[in-house]
Protein backbone atom coordinates (compact mmCIF):
# COMPACT_ATOMS: atom_id res chain seq x y z
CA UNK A 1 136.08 143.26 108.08
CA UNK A 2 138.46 144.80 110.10
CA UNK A 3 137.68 148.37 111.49
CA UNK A 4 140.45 151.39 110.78
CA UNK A 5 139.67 152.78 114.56
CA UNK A 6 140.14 148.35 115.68
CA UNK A 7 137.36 145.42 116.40
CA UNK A 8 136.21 143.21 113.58
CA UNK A 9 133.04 143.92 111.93
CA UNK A 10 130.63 140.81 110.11
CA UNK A 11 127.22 139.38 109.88
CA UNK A 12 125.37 136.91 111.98
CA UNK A 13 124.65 133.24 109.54
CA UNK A 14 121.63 132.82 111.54
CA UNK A 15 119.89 134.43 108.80
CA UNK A 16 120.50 131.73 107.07
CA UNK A 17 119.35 128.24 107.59
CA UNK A 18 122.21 126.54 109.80
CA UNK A 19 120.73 123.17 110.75
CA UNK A 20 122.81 120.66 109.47
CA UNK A 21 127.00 121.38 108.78
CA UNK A 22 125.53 121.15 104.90
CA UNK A 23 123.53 124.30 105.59
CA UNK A 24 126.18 125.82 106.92
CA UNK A 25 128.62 124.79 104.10
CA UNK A 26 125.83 126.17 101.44
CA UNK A 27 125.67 129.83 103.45
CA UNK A 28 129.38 129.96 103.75
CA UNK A 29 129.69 129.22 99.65
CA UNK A 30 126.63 130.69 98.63
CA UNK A 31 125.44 133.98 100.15
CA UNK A 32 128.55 135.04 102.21
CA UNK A 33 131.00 134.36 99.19
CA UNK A 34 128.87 137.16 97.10
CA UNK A 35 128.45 139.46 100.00
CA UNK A 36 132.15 139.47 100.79
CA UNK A 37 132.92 139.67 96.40
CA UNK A 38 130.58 142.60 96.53
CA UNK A 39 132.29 144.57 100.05
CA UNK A 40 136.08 143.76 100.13
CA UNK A 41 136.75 140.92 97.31
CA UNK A 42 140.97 141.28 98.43
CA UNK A 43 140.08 141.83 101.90
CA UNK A 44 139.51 139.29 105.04
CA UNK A 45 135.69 139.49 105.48
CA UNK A 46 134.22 138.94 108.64
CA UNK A 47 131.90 135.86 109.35
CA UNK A 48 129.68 135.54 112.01
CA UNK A 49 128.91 131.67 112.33
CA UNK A 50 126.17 129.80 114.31
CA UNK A 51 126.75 126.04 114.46
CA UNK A 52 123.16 124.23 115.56
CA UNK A 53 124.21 121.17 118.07
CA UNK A 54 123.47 118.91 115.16
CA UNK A 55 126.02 120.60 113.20
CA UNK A 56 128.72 120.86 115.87
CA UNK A 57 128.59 117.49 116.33
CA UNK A 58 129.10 116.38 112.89
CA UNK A 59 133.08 115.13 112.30
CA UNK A 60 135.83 117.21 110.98
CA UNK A 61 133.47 120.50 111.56
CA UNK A 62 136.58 122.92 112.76
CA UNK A 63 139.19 121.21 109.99
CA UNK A 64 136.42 122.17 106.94
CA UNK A 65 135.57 124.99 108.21
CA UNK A 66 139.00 126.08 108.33
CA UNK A 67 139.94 125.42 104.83
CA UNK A 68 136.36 126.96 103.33
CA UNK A 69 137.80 130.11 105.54
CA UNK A 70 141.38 129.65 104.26
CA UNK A 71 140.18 129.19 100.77
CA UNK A 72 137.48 131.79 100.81
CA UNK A 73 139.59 134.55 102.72
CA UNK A 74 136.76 134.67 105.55
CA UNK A 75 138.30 135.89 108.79
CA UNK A 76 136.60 134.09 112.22
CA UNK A 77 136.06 136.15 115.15
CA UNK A 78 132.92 134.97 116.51
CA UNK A 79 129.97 132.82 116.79
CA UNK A 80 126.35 132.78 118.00
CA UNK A 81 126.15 129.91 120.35
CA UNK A 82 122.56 131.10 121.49
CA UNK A 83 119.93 128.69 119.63
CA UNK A 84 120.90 125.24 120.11
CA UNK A 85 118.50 123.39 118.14
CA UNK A 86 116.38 124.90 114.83
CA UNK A 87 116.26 128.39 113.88
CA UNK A 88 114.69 128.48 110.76
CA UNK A 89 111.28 126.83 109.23
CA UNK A 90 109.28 126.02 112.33
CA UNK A 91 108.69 127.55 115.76
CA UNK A 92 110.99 128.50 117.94
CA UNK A 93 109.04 130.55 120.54
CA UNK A 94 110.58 129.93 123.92
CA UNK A 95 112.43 127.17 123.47
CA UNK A 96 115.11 129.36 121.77
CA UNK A 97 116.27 129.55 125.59
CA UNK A 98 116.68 125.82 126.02
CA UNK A 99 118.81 124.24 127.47
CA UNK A 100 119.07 126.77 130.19
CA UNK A 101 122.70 127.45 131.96
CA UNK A 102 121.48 125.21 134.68
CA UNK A 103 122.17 122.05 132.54
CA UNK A 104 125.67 120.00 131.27
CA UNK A 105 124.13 120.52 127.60
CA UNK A 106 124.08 124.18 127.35
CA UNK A 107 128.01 123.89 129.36
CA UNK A 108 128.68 120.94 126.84
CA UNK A 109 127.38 122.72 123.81
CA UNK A 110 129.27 125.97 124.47
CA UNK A 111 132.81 124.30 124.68
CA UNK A 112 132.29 122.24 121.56
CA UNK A 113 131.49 125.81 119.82
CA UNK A 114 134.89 127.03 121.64
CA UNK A 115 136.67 124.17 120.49
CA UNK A 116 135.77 124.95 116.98
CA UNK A 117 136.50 128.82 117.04
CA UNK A 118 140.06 128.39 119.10
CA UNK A 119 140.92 126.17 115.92
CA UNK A 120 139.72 128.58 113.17
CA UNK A 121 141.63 131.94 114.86
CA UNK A 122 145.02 132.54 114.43
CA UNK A 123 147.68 131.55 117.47
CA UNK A 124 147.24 134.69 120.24
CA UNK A 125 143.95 135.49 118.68
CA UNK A 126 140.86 136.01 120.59
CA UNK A 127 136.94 134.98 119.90
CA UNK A 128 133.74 135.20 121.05
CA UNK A 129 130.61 133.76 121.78
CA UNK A 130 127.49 134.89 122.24
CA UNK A 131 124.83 132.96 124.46
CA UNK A 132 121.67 132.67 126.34
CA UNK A 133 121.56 135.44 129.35
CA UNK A 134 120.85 132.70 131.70
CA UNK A 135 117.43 131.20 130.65
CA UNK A 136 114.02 131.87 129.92
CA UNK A 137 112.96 133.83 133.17
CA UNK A 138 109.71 132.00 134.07
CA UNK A 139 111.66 128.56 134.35
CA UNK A 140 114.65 129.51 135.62
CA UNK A 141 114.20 132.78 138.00
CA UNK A 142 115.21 131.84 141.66
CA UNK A 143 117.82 129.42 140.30
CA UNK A 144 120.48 131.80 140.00
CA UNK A 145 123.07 130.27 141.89
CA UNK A 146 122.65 127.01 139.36
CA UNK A 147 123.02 129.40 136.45
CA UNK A 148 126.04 130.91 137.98
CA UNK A 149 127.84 127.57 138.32
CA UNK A 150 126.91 126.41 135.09
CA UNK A 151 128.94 129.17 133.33
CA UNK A 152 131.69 129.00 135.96
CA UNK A 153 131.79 125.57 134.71
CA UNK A 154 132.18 126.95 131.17
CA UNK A 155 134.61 129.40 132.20
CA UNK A 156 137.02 126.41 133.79
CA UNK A 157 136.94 125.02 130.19
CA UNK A 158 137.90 128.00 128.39
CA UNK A 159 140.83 129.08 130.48
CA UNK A 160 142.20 125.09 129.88
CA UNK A 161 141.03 125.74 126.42
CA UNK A 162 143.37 128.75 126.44
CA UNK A 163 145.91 127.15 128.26
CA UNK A 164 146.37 124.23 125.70
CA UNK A 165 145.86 126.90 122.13
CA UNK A 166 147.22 129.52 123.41
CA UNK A 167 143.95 131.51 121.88
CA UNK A 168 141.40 133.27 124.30
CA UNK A 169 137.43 132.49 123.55
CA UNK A 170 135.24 134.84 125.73
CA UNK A 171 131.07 133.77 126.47
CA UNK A 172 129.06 137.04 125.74
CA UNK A 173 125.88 137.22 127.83
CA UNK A 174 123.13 138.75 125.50
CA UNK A 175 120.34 140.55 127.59
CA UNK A 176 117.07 140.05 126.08
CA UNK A 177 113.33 140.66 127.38
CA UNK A 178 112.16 138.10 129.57
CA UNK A 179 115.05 136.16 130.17
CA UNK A 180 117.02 136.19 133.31
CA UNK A 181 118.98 138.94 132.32
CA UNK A 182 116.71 140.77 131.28
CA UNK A 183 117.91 144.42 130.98
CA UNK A 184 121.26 145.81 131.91
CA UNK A 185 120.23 146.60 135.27
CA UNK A 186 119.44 142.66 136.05
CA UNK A 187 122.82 141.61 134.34
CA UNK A 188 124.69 144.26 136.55
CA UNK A 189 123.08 142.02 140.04
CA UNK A 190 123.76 139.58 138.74
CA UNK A 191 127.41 139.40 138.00
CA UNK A 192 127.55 141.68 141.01
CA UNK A 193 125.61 138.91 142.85
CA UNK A 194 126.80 135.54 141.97
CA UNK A 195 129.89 136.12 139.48
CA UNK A 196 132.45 139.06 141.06
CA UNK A 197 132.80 137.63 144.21
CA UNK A 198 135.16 135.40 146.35
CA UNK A 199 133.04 132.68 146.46
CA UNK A 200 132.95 132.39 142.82
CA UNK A 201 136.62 133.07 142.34
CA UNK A 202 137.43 130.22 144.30
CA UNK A 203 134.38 127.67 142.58
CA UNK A 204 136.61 128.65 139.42
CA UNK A 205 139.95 128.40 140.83
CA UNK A 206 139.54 124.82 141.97
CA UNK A 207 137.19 124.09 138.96
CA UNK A 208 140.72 125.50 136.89
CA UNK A 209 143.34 125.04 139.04
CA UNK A 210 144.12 128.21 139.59
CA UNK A 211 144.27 130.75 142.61
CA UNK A 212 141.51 133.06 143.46
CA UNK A 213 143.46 136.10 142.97
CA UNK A 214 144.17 134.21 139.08
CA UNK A 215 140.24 133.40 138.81
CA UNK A 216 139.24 136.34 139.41
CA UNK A 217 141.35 138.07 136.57
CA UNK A 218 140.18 135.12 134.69
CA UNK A 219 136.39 135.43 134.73
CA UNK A 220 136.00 138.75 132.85
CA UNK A 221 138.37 137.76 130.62
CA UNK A 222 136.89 134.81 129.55
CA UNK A 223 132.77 136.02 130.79
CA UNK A 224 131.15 139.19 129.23
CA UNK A 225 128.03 141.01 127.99
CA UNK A 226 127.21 140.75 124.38
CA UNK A 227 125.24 143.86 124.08
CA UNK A 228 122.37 143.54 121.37
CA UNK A 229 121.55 147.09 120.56
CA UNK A 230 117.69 145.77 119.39
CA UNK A 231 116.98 144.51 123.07
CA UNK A 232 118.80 147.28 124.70
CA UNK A 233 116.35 149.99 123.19
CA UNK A 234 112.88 147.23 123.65
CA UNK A 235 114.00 148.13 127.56
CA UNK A 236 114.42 151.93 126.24
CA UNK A 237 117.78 151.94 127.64
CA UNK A 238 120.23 154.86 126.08
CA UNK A 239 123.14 154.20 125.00
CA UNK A 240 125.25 156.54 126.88
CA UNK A 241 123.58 155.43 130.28
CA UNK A 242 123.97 151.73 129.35
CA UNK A 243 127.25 151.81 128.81
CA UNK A 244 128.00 153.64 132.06
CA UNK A 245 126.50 151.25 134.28
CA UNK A 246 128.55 148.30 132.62
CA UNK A 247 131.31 150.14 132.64
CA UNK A 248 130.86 151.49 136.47
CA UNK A 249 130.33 147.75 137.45
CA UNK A 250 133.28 146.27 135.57
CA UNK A 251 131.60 144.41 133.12
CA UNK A 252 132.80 143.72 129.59
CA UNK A 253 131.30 144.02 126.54
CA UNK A 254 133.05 141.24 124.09
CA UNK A 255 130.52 141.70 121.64
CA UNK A 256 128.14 143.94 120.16
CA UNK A 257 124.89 143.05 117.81
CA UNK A 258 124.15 145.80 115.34
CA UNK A 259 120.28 145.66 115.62
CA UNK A 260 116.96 147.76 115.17
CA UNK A 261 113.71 147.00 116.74
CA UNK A 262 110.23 147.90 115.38
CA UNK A 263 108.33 150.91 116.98
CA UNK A 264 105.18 152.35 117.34
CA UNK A 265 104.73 156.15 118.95
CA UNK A 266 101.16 155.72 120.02
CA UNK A 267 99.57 152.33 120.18
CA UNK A 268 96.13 153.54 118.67
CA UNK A 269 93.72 151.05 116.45
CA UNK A 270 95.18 152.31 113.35
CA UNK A 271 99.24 151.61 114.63
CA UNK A 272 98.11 148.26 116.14
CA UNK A 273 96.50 147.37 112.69
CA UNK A 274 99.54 148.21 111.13
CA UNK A 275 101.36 146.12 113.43
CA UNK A 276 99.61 142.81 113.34
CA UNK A 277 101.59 142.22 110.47
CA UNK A 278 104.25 141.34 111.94
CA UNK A 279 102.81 138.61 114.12
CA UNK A 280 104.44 135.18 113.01
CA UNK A 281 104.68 131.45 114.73
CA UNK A 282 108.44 131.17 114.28
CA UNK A 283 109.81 133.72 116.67
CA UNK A 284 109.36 135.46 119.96
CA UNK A 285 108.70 139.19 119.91
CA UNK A 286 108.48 140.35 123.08
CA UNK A 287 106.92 143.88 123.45
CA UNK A 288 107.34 146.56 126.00
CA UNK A 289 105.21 149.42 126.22
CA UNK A 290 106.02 152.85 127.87
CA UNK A 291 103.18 155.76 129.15
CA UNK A 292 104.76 159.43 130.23
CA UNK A 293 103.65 158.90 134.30
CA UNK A 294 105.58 161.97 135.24
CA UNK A 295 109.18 160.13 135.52
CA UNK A 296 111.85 160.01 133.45
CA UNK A 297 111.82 156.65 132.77
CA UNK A 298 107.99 156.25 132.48
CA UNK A 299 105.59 153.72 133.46
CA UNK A 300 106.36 150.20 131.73
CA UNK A 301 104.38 147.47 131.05
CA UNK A 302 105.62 143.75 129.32
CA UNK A 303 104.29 141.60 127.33
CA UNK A 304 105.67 137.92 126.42
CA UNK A 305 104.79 138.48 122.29
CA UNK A 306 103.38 140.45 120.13
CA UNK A 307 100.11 139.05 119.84
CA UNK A 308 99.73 139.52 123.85
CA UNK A 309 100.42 143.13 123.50
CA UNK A 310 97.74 143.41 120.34
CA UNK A 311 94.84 141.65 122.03
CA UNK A 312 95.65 144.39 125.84
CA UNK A 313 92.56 146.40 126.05
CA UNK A 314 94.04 150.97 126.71
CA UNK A 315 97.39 151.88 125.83
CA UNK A 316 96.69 154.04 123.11
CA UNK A 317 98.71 156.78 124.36
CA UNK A 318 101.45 154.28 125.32
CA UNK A 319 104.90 154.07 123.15
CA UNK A 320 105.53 150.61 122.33
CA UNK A 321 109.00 148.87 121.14
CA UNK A 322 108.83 145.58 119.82
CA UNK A 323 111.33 142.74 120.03
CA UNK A 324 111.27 142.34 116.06
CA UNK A 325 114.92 142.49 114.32
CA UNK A 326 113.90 145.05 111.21
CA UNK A 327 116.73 145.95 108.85
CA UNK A 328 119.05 148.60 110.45
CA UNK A 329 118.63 150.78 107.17
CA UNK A 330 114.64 150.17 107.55
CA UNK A 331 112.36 153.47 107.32
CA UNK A 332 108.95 151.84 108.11
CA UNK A 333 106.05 154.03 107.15
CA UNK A 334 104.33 155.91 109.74
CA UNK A 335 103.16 155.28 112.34
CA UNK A 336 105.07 152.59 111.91
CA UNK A 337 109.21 153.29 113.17
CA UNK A 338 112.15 151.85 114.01
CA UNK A 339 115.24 152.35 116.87
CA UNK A 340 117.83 152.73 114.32
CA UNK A 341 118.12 156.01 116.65
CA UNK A 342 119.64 154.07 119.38
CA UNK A 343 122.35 152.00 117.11
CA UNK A 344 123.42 155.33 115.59
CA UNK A 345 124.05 156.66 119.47
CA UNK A 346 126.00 153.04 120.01
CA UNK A 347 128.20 153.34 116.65
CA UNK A 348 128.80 157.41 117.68
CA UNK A 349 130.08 155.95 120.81
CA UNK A 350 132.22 153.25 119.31
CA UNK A 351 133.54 155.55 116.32
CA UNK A 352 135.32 157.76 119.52
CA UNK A 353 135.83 154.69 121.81
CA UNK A 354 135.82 151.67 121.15
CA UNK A 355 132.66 150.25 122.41
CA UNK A 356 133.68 146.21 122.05
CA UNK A 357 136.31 144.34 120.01
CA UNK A 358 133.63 142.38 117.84
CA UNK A 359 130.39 144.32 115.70
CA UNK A 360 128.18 141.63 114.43
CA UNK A 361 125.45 142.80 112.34
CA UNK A 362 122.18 140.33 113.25
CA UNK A 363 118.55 140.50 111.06
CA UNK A 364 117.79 137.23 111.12
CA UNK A 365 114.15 137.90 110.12
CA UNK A 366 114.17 138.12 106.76
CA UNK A 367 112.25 135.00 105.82
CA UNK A 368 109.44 136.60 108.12
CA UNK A 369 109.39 139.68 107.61
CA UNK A 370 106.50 141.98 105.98
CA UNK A 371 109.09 143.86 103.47
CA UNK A 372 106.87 146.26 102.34
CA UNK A 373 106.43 147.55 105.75
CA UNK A 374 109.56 148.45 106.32
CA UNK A 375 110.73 149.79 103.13
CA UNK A 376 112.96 146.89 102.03
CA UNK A 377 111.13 146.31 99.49
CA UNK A 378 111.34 142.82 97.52
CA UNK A 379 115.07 142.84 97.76
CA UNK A 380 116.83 139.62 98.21
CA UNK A 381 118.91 138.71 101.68
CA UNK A 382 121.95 139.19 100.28
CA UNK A 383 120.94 142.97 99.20
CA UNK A 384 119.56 143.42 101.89
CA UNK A 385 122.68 141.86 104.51
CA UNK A 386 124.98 144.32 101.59
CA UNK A 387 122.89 146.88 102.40
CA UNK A 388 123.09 146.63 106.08
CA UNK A 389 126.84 146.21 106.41
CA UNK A 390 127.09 149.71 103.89
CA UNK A 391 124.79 151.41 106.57
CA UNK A 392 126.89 150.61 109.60
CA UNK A 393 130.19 151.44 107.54
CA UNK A 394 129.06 155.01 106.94
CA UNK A 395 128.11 155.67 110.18
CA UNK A 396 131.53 154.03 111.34
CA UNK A 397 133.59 156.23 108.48
C-alpha cells in the first residue's frame, strides 16, 4: 500500500509456506488476494515475497509472477532473501543463516532474487532485499573481510543489474542476535570497517567497472540496513538513539520490518513458567536479559534460545526480551509483555520523517505460536495479518 507521507507499506509471505513456486502461487491467490479484498480492493496492495532457492530456480518464476501481480493488482517492492532453504514445517534453528556471505551461493542466490524483483517493478523503480547480516556469528566471526567481499560481489551485480533495467535493487542487512551483525553498534564497524573505505571502493570499481569515486556512491545505494524493529528492541536499543548512530555513520535504512518481540519484566518462576510456552523446534529465539547494574544501559547477558535462557540458574530480577515475532497488536497477559512500545517510537519517527522507503510487516510465527498467550485468540492468519496491517495504519494516520 502506498503511504500518504511516501514508502510502500506490505506483509512479509514468509508466514506462509514458500517452498516450492506452487506455495508461493497458493499464498499469492489464496491469503494475500483476501487480505488485499478486505484493505484496499481498488488499490495496489503491497506484497512482500520470499522465494526459497528451490522456488527461484524453477522456470518462468519472474514472467508468472508478473502477470499474478498484473492480474491481481499486487504492487512489488520487496523481498525477503534471508532463508534460503525451508521455513516452515521442520527446524530451522541455525541454519536459517546458511549459506553465510562468505560463499558463491548466498552471492548467487541474492542476484537470482534481484533478477526477479528488477523484472516485476516498474522501469526507474527501486526494490529491496532483505538478507542475512553476515552469518551466524560462531561460524563466521573473524572472517569479516570474506563477508565483506562476498556482498561487494553482490553489489557489482546489482549496479550491472541496474545498468541493463534501468531499475535499482538495494541488499538490506537485517541485524539480528547472534549473528555477525549483531546490534547496530556491530553493523556501524562494520561498514565503517570493511565497506566505506577506499579499499572497498576500488574491490567494487574493478569488480563493476567503475571508478572509485563512482563505487563509492554506488555501495550505499545499492547496500543498506534493513532495520527489524523486533531485534532492535531484543538488544534494547531505542529508537531515537538507533537511528542516530545509522544516520551519524551514513548508513541507509532501505527497509524496515514492523515487528514485536515477547517480554518478560522480571524473570521469576512464575514469568519463566509462563514463558516455556513458547519454546518450539522450528525457530531460533534468541533471548537477552538485562539487570539495573547502576548504568544506563544495564548489565546484559545472551543466550542462543529460549530454552538456554529457561534452564540459567538467578536472574529473577533480570528483564528479559525474547527473539519471538508476537503479533504487533498482541497484549500478552501479565507478566507476560510485548515491545510493541518500541515499533510505536519507530512509526512516530517515520510518521514526521520518513524513516525508510519500504515498511514490511513480518509475524511469521503464527503456525507456532501459543495464541492464547498473547491475546490473539483462535483467529485465523489472515485476521490476524488484517489485523496487523490496521494497527500499523492507525499509528501511521
Amino acid at each position: 500500500m502506498r503511504l500518504s507521507g511516501g514508502g510502500t507499506l506490505g506483509y512479509c509471505l514468509n508466514v506462509h509456506p514458500t517452498q516450492s513456486f506452487a506455495e508461493v502461487r497458493a499464498a499469492l491467490l489464496g491469503p494475500v488476494r483476501e487480505i488485499k479484498r478486505r484493505l484496499c480492493p481498488d488499490r495496489p496492495f503491497g506484497v512482500g515475497l520470499r522465494l526459497s532457492a528451490e522456488a527461484a530456480s524453477e522456470a518462468g518464476v519472474a514472467a508468472e509472477l508478473a502477470a499474478i501481480f498484473d492480474g491481481e493488482g499486487f504492487a512489488a517492492f520487496t523481498m525477503n532473501g534471508f532463508p534460503y532453504g525451508r521455513f516452515h514445517g521442520a527446524p530451522v534453528k541455525e541454519a536459517v543463516y546458511e549459506p553465510d556471505w562468505t560463499t558463491a551461493e548466498r552471492v548467487a542466490y541474492s542476484l537470482s532474487l534481484a533478477e526477479t524483483m528488477a523484472a516485476l517493478v516498474p522501469p526507474g523503480g527501486f526494490a529491496t532485499i532483505s538478507t542475512v547480516p553476515g552469518g551466524y556469528a560462531p561460524r563466521v566471526t573473524g572472517r569479516e573481510a570474506a563477508v565483506a567481499d562476498g556482498l561487494l560481489q553482490a553489489v557489482a551485480g546489482l549496479v550491472r543489474l541496474e545498468q541493463s533495467t534501468g531499475r535499482t535493487v538495494a541488499l538490506a542487512l537485517e541485524p539480528e542476535p547472534w549473528c555477525l551483525l549483531d546490534s547496530t553498534a556491530d553493523a556501524v564497524t562494520f561498514f565503517r570497517a570493511h565497506l566505506f573505505t577506499d579499499a572497498a571502493a576500488r574491490r567494487l570499481g574493478a569488480l563493476a567497472g567503475l571508478t572509485a569515486d563512482e563505487a563509492a556512491a554506488a555501495l550505499p545505494r545499492h547496500l543498506g540496513l534493513c532495520l527489524d524493529v523486533c531485534h532492535m528492541a531484543v538488544n534494547f536499543e531505542e529508537p531515537v538513539e538507533t537511528l542516530a548512530a545509522l544516520a551519524a555513520a551514513g548508513i541507509p535504512i532501505h527497509k524496515v520490518q514492523l515487528s514485536a518481540a515477547l517480554r518478560i519484566e522480571r524473570a521469576d518462576a512464575v514469568a519463566r513458567e509462563r514463558l516455556a510456552a513458547f519454546r518450539d523446534a522450528v525457530y531460533l529465539h534468541q533471548t537477552v536479559a538485562r539487570a539495573a547494574d547502576g548504568t544506563a544501559a544495564g548489565r546484559l547477558r545472551r543466550f542462543v534460545d529460549l530454552p538456554q535462557a529457561l534452564e540459567s540458574p538467578g536472574g529473577e530480577d533480570e528483564e528479559w526480551r525474547v527473539h519471538f515475532h508476537v503479533p504487533v497488536f498482541a497484549e500478552p497477559e501479565p507478566p507476560l509483555d510485548s515491545t510493541s512500545g518500541a515499533l510505536e517510537g519507530v512509526l512516530a519517527i517515520h510518521r514526521g520523517r520518513p524513516v525508510a522507503p519500504h515498511l514490511e510487516v513480518e509475524t511469521y510465527t503464527w503456525d507456532v505460536l501459543p495464541a492464547e498467550a498473547c491475546g490473539a485468540g483462535a483467529m485465523s492468519v489472515v485476521d490476524g495479518i488484517e489485523r496487523e496491517l490496521r494497527w500499523v495504519l492507525e499509528r501511521l494516520s
